[in-house]
Protein backbone atom coordinates (compact mmCIF):
# COMPACT_ATOMS: atom_id res chain seq x y z
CA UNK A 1 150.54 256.37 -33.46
CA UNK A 2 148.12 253.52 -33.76
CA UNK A 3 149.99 250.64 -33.49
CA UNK A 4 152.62 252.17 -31.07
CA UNK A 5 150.08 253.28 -28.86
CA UNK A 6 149.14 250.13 -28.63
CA UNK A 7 152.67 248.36 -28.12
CA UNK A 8 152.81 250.37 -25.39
CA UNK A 9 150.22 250.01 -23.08
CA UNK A 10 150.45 246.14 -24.46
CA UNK A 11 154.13 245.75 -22.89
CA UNK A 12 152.80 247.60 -19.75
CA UNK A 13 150.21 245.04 -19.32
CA UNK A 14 152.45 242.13 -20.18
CA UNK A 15 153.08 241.63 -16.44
CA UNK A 16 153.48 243.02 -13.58
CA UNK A 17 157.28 242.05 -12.82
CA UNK A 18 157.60 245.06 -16.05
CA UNK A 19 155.80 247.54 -13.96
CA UNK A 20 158.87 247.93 -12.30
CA UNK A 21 160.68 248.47 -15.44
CA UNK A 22 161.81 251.46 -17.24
CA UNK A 23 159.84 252.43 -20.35
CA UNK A 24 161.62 254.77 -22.79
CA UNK A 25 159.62 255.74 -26.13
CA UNK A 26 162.64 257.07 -29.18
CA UNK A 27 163.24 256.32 -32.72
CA UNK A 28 159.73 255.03 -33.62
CA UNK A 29 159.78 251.86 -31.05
CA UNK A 30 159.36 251.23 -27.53
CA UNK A 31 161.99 249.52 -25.12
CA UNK A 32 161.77 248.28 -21.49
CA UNK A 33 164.77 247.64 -19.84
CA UNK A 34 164.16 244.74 -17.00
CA UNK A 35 165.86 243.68 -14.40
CA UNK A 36 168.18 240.59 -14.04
CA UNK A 37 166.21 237.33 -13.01
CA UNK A 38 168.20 233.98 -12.18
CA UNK A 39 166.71 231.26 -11.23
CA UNK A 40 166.57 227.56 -11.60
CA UNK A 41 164.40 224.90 -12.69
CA UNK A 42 162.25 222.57 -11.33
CA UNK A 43 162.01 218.85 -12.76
CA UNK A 44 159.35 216.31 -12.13
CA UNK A 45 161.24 213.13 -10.72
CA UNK A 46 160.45 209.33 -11.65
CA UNK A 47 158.63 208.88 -8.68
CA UNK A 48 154.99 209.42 -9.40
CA UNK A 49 153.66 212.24 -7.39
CA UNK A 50 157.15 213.93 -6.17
CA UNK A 51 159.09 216.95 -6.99
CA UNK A 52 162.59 218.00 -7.03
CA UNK A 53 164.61 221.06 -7.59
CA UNK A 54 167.77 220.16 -10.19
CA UNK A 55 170.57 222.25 -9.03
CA UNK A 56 172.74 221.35 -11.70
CA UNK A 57 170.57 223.62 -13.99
CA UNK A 58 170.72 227.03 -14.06
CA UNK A 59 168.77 229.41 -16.48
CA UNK A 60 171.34 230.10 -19.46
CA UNK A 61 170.99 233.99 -19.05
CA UNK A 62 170.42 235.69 -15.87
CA UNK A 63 169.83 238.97 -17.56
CA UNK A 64 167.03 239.31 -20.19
CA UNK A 65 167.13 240.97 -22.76
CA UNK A 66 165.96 244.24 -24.13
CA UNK A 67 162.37 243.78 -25.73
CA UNK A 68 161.91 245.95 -28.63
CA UNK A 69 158.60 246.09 -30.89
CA UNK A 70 158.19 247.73 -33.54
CA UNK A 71 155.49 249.72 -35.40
CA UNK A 72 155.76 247.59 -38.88
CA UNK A 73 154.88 243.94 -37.02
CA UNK A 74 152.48 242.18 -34.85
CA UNK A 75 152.96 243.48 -31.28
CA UNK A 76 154.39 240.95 -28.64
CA UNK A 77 157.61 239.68 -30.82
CA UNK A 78 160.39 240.65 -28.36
CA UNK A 79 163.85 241.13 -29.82
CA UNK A 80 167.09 239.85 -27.63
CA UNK A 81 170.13 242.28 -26.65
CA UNK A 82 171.86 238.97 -27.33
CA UNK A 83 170.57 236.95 -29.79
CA UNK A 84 170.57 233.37 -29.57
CA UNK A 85 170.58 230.97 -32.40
CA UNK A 86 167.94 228.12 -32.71
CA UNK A 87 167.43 225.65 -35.05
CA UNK A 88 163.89 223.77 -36.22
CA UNK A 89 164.16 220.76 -38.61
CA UNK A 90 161.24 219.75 -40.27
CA UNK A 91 160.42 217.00 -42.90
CA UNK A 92 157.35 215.33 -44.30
CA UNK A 93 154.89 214.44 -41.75
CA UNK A 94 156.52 216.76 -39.09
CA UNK A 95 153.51 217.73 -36.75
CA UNK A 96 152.47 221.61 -37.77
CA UNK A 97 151.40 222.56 -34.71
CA UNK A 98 154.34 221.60 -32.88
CA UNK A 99 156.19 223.33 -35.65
CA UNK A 100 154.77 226.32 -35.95
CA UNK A 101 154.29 227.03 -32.07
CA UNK A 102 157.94 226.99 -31.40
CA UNK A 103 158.70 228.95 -34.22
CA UNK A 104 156.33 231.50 -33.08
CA UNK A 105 157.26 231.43 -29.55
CA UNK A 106 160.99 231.92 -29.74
CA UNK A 107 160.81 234.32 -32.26
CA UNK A 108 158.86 235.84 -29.70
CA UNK A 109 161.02 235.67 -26.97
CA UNK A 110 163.86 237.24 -29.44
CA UNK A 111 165.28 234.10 -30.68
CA UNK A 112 166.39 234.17 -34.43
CA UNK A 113 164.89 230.91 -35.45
CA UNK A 114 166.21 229.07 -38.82
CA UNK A 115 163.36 226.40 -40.04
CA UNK A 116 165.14 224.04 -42.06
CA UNK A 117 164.54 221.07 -44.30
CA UNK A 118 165.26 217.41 -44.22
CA UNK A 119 163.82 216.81 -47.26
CA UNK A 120 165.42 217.95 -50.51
CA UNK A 121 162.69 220.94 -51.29
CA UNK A 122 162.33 223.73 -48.83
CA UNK A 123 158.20 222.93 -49.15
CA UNK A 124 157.01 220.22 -46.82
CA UNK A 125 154.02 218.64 -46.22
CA UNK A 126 153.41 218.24 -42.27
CA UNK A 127 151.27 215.12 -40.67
CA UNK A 128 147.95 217.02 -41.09
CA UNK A 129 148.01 218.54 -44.95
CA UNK A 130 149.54 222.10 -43.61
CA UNK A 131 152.47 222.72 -46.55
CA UNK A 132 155.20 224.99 -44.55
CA UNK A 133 158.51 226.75 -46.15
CA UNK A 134 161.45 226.17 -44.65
CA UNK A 135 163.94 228.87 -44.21
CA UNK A 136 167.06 226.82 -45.71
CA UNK A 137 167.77 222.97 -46.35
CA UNK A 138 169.77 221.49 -43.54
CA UNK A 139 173.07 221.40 -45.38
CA UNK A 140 173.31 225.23 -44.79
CA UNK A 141 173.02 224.32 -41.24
CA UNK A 142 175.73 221.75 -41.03
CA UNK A 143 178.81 223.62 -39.78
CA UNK A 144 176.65 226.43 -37.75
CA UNK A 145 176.75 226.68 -33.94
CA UNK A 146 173.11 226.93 -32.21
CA UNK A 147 171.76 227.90 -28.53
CA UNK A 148 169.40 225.69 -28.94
CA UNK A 149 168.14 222.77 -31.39
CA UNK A 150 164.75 221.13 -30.98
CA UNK A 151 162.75 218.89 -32.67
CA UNK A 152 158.90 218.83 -32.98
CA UNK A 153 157.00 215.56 -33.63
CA UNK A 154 154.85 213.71 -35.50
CA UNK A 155 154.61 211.14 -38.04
CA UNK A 156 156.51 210.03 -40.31
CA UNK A 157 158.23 213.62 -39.53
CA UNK A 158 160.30 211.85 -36.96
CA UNK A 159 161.62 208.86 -38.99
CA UNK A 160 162.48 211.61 -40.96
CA UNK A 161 164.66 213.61 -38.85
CA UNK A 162 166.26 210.21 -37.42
CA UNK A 163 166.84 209.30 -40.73
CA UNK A 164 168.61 212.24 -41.79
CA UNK A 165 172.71 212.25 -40.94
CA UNK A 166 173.44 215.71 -41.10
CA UNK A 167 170.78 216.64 -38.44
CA UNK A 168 171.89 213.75 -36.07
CA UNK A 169 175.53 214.93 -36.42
CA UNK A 170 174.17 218.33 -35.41
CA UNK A 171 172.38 217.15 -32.81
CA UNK A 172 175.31 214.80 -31.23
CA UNK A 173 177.76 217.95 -31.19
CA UNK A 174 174.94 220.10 -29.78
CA UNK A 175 174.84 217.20 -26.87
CA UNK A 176 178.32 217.19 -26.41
CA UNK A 177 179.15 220.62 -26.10
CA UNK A 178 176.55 220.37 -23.49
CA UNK A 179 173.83 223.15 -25.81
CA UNK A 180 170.05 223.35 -25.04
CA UNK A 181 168.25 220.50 -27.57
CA UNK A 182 164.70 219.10 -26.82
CA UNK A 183 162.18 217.24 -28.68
CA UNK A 184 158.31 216.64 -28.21
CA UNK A 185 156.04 214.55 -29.26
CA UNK A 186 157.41 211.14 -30.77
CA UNK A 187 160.70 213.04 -31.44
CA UNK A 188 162.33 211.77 -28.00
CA UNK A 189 161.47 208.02 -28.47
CA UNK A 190 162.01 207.57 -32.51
CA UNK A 191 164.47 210.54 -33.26
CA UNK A 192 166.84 211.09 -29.98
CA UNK A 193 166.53 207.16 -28.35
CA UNK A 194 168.21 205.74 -31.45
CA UNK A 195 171.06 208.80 -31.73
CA UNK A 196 172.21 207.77 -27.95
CA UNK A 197 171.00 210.63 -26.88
CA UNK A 198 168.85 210.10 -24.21
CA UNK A 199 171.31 207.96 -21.98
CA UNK A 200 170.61 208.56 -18.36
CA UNK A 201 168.32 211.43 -19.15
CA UNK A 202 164.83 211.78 -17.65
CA UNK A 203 162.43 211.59 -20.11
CA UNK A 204 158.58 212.59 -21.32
CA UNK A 205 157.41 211.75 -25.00
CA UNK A 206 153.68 211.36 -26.49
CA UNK A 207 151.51 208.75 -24.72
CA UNK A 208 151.22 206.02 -27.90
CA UNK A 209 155.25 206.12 -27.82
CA UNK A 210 155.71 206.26 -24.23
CA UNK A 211 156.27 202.34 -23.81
CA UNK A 212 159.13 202.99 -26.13
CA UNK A 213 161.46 204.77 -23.79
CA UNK A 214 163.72 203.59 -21.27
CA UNK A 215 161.40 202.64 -18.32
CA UNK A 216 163.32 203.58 -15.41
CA UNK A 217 164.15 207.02 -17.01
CA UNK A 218 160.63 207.84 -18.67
CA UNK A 219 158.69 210.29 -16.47
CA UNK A 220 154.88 211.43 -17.06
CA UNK A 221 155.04 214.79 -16.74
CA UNK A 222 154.34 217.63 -19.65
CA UNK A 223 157.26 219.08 -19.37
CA UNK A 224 160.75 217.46 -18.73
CA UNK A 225 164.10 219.02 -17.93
CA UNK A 226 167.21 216.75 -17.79
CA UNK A 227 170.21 218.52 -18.31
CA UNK A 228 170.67 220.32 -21.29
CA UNK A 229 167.39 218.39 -22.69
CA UNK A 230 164.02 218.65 -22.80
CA UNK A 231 161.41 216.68 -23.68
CA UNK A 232 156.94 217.46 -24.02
CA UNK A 233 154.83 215.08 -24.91
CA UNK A 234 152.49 217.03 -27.49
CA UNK A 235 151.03 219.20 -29.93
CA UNK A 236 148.67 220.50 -26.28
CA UNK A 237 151.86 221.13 -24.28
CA UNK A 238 153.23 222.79 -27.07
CA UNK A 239 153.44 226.37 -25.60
CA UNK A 240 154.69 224.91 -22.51
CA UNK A 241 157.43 223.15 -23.84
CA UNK A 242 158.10 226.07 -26.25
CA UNK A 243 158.07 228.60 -23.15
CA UNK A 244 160.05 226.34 -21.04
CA UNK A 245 162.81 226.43 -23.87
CA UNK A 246 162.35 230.49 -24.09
CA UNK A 247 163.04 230.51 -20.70
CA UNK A 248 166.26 228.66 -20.33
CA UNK A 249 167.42 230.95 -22.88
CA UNK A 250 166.67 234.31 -21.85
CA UNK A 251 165.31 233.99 -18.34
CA UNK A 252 162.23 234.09 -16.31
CA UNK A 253 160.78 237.72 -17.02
CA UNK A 254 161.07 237.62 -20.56
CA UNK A 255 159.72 234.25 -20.61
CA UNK A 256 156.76 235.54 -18.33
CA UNK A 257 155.73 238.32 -20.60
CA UNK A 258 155.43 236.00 -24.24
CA UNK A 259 153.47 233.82 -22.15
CA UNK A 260 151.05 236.33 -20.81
CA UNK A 261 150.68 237.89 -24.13
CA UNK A 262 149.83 234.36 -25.76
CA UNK A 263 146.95 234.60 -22.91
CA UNK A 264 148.34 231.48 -20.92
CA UNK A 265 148.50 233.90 -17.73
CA UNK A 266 146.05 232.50 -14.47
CA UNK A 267 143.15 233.88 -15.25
CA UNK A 268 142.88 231.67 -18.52
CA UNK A 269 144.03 228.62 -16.40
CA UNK A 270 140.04 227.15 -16.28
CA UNK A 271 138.78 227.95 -19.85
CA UNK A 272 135.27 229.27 -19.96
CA UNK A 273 133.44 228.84 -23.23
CA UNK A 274 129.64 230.39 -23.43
CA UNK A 275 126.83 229.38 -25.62
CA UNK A 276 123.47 231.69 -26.04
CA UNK A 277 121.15 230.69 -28.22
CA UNK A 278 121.81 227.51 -29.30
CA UNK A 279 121.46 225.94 -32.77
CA UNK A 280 122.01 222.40 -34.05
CA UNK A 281 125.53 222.91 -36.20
CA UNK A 282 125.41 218.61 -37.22
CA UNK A 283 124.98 217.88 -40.73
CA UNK A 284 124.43 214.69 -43.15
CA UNK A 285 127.46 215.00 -44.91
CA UNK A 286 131.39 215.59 -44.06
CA UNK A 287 131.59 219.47 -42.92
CA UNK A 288 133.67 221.95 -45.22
CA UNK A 289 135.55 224.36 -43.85
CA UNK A 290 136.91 227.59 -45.52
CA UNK A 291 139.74 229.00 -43.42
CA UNK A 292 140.57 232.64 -44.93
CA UNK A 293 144.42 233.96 -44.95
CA UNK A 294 146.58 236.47 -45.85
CA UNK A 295 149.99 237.86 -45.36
CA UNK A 296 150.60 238.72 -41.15
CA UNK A 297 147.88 236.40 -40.18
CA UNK A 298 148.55 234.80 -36.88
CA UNK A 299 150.34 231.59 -37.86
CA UNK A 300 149.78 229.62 -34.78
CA UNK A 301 145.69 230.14 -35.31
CA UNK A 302 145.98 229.31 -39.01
CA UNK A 303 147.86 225.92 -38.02
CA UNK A 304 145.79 224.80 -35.28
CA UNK A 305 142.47 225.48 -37.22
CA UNK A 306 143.43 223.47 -39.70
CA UNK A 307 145.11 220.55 -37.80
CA UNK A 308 142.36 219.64 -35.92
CA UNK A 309 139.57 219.86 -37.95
CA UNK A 310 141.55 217.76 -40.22
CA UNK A 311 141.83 215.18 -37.37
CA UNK A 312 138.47 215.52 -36.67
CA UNK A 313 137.98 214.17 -40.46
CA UNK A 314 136.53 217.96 -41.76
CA UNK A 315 137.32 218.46 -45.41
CA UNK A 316 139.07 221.89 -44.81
CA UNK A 317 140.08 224.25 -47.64
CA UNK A 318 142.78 227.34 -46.35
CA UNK A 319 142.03 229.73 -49.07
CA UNK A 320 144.61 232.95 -49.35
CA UNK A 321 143.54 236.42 -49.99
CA UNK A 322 146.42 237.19 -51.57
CA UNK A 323 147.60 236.99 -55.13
CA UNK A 324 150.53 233.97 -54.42
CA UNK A 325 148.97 230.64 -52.70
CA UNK A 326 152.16 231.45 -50.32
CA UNK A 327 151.98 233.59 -47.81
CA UNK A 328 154.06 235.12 -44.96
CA UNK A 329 152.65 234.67 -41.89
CA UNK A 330 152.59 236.91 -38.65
CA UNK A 331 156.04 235.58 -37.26
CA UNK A 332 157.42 234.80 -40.44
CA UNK A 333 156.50 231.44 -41.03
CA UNK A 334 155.89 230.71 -45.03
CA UNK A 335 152.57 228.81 -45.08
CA UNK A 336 151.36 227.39 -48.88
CA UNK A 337 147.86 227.65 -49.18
CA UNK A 338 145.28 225.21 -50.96
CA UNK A 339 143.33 227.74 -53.34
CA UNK A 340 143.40 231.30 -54.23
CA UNK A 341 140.20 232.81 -52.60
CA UNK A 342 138.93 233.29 -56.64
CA UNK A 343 138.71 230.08 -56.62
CA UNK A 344 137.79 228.90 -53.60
CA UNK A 345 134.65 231.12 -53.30
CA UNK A 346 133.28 228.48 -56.56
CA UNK A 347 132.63 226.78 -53.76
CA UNK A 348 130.18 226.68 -51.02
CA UNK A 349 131.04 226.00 -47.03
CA UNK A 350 129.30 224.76 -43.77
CA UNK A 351 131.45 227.07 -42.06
CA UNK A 352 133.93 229.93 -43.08
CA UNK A 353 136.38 230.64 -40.16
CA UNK A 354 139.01 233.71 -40.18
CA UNK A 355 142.28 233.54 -38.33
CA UNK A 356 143.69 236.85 -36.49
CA UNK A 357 146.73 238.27 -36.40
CA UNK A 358 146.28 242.08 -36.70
CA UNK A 359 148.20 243.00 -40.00
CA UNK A 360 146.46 239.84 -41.65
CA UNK A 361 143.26 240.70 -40.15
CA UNK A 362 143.70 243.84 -42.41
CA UNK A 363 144.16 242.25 -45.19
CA UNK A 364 141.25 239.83 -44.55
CA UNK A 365 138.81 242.78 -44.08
CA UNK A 366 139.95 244.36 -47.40
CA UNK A 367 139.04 241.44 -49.61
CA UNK A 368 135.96 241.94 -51.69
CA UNK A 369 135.78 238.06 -52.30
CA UNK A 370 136.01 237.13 -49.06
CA UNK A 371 133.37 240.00 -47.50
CA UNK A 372 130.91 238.24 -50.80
CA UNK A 373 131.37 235.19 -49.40
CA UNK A 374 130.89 235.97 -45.87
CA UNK A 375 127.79 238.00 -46.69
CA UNK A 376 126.61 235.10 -48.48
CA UNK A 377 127.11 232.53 -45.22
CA UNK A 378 125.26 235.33 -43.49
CA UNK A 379 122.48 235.42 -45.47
CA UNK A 380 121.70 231.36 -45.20
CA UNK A 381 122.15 230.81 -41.97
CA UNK A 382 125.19 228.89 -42.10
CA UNK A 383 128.14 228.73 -39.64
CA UNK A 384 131.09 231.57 -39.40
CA UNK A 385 133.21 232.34 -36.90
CA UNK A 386 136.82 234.17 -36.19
CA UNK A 387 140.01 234.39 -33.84
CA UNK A 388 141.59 237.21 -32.13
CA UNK A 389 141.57 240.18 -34.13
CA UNK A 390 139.62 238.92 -37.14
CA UNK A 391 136.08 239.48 -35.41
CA UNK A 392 136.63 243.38 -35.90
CA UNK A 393 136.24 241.76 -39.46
CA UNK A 394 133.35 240.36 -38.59
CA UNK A 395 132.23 243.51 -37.43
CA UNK A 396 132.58 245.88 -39.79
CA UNK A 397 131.08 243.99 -42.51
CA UNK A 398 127.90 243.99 -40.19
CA UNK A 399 127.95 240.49 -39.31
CA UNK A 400 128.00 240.59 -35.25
CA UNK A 401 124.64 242.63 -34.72
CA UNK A 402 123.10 241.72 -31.73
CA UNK A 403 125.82 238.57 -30.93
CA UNK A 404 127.66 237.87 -28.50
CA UNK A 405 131.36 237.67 -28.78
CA UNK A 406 134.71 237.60 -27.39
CA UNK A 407 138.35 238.83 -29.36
CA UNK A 408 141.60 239.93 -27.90
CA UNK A 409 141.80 241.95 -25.03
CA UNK A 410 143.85 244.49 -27.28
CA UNK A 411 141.56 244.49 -30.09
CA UNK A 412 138.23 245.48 -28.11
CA UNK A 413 138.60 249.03 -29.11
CA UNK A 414 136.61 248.33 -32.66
CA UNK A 415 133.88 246.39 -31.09
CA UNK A 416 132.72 248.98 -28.38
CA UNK A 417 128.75 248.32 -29.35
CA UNK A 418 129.08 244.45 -29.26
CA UNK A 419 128.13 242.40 -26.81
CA UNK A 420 131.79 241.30 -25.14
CA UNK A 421 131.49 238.30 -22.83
CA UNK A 422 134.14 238.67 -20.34
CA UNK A 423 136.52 235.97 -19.25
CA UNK A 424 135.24 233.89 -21.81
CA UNK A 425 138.03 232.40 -24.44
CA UNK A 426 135.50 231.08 -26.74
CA UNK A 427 131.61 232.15 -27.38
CA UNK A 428 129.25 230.73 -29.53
CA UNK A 429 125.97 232.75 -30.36
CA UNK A 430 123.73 230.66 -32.42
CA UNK A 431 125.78 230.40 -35.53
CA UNK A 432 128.76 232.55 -35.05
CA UNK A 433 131.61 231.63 -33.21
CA UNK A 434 134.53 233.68 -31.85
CA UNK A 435 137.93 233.16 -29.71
CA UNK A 436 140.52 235.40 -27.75
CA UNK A 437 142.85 233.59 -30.46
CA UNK A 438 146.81 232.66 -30.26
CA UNK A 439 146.89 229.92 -26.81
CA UNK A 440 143.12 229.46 -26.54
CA UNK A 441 142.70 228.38 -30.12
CA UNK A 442 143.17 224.92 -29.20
CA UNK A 443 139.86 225.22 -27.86
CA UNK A 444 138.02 227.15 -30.60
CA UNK A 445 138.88 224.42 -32.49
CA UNK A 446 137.48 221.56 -30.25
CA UNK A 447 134.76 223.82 -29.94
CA UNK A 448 134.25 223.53 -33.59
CA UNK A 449 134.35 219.82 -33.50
CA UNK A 450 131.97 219.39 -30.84
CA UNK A 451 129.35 221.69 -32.19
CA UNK A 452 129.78 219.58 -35.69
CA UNK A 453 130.12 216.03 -34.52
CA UNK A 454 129.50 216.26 -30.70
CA UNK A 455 131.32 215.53 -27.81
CA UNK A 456 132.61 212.47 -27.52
CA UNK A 457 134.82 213.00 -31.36
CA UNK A 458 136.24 216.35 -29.65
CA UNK A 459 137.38 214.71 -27.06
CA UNK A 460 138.80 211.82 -28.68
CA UNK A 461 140.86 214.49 -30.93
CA UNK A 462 141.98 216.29 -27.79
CA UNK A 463 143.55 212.89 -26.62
CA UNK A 464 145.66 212.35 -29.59
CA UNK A 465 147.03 216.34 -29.04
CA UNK A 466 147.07 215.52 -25.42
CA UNK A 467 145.71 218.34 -24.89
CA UNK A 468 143.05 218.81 -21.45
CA UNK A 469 139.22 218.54 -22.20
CA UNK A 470 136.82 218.26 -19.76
CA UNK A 471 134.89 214.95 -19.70
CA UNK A 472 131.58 216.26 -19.87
């Protein structure tokens, strides 16, 4: 009853459109039936400062769907009445983030996402090291018919995809028949702008590619709706432009309740991070980083982690717990890792940082390596820290006495004698860090940076995911 307690009071907390739903509990799973939502979309227009209302576009569903979890996943994945088909090419250099956040987010939502290859190996390096499996090669997705197909960025990732016919013949019929596509990042100026394909459309992109597009159409805005596209500018809007797809999919309410459960609701609007007892984290040499995995860890966390430190020139090592270097991630995603944990614990590391996801979290705890090595960090002072779900880890190895934390409001249950900061989405206690994970990793991360190399290099990373970071 564990986990399904918890899906429970998890989807009655989602939002409170659902307390007006019906919840019926059968056959091991729990399903709320919601009302119909229609509405439309609003669009920023060219002119700076204005808004307008596009009438033209409608939400593609006016009835959501039927969310289902289930008992054997990570709660929060929501599973459509009527599915809709999306499609996410990737290729060598493809931003991760970007990649993995849409996956994540749709899947969420109930979309059944295919991640296919450009390249002419399902493995494929993204911009920042991460190796991700694709589903299937993009031949297999040649003569298919998608809801939605959209692009993530990144370098050379989007020569990639331009360069590849079968994915702009895809894309051209997906235009034509007048289907959702969208692209973020430097997709819209160096993948969709050569295809045709953003004639007369409105347009947002990253800000070193903005110059690129069409000046009377190119809007800066995070999100932009033209049509049947849309367009984001970054691995920071990421969730935005992946909910804004979600939504024109399967409709407001459904679209409402992934975002609240990735913790983008209004209270986490203005980010609070807290710092007690404060320690000097800078070093004379480059930082490494051990980020810990396993099969069900949370994907999105695992990503982000490793992206920016990476851009923030850390030499990180993702190390899995399992017996394969690949592992299955907590909404399916197929992540190659760098090193076993065996051999990564030959190895010492300025900081060793541990990814939720609940299921992986599990698995995390239940390594004897990894509790050695984190024992070990304990015992010389150095840095460790965790996301979401992975500080009960923390915990029951002993390692949060008397610090201050923060974790997932679902996951508080295991950490009644520890010192919970509320509100907070990150907390740093001399030299243990945690986050509420998924959304607010972002910030962990920067966090991470700033503690290591100081302000002025976290904010310079945050500008390159244009992502929002306070100026002092």
């Amino acid at each position: 009853m564990g986990s399904l307690g918890f899906s429970i009071s998890m989807i009655a907390s989602l939002s409170p459109t659902l307390t007006e739903s019906r919840l019926i509990y059968s056959m091991g799973c729990v399903s709320t039936i919601v009302a119909p939502s229609l509405s439309s979309v609003s669009v920023v227009s060219s002119s700076p400062g204005t808004r307008r209302r596009d009438r033209n576009l409608r939400l593609r569903s006016s009835m959501s769907p039927s969310m289902v979890t289930t008992p054997d996943s990570d709660v929060g994945v929501v599973s459509s009445a009527t599915t809709k088909k999306v499609l996410v090419p990737i290729g060598y250099g493809t931003e991760e983030i970007e990649a993995v956040v849409l996956v994540d987010v749709l899947r969420r939502a109930g979309a059944e996402v295919t991640v296919a290859s450009v390249e002419q190996k399902l493995d494929v390096e993204a911009s920042s090291g991460t190796r991700l499996v694709a589903d299937v090669l993009i031949s297999k997705c040649a003569d298919q018919v998608y809801d939605l197909v959209a692009l993530p960025g990144g370098m050379p990732g989007a020569v990639r995809l331009r360069d590849c016919e079968i994915l702009e013949k895809i894309m051209k019929r997906q235009a034509e028949d007048k289907r959702l596509y969208g692209a973020i990042s430097m997709a819209p100026a160096i993948t969709l702008l050569p295809w045709g394909l953003l004639t007369r459309k409105r347009t947002t992109g990253h800000p070193a590619f903005f110059g690129k597009l069409p000046t009377f159409w190119a809007v800066k805005t995070n999100i932009q709706i033209s049509g049947e596209l849309t367009t984001s500018r970054g691995p920071g809007t990421s969730f935005q432009f992946a909910l804004s797809l979600a939504e024109q999919l399967f409709g407001e309410i459904t679209a409402k309740s992934v975002e609240e459960f990735l913790l983008l609701r209004d209270g986490y609007q203005n980010p609070k991070n807290k710092e007690f007892n404060s320690i000097d984290w800078s070093l004379d040499h480059t930082p490494r980083v051990l980020i810990a995995v396993a099969n069900g860890s949370e994907e999105v966390e695992v990503v982000t982690i490793a992206d920016v430190l990476r851009r923030a020139k850390v030499d990180v090592t993702v190390a899995s717990v399992e017996r394969s270097l690949r592992i299955t991630a907590s909404q399916g995603t197929k992540i190659i890792t760098d090193k076993l944990i065996g051999e990564a614990a030959e190895s010492s590391y300025d900081l060793i940082v541990l990814p939720g996801g609940h299921t992986g979290s599990e698995r995390l705890q239940k390594s004897k390596i990894l509790k050695k090595l984190l024992r070990e960090q304990h015992k010389s002072g150095r840095v460790y820290g965790a996301a979401n779900s992975s500080s009960a880890v923390l915990h029951k190895h002993g390692l949060l006495k008397e610090k201050r934390t923060t974790v997932y409001p679902s996951e508080t249950d295991g950490l009644m004698n520890q010192q919970m900061i509320e509100g907070a989405e990150v907390v740093i206690d001399g030299n243990v860090i945690t986050s509420l994970g998924l959304a607010t990793v972002t910030k962990f991360s920067l966090a991470i940076v700033s503690k290591l190399f100081g302000h002025a290099r976290a904010r310079s990373v945050s500008e390159g995911l244009v992502h929002e970071y306070p100026r002092h």
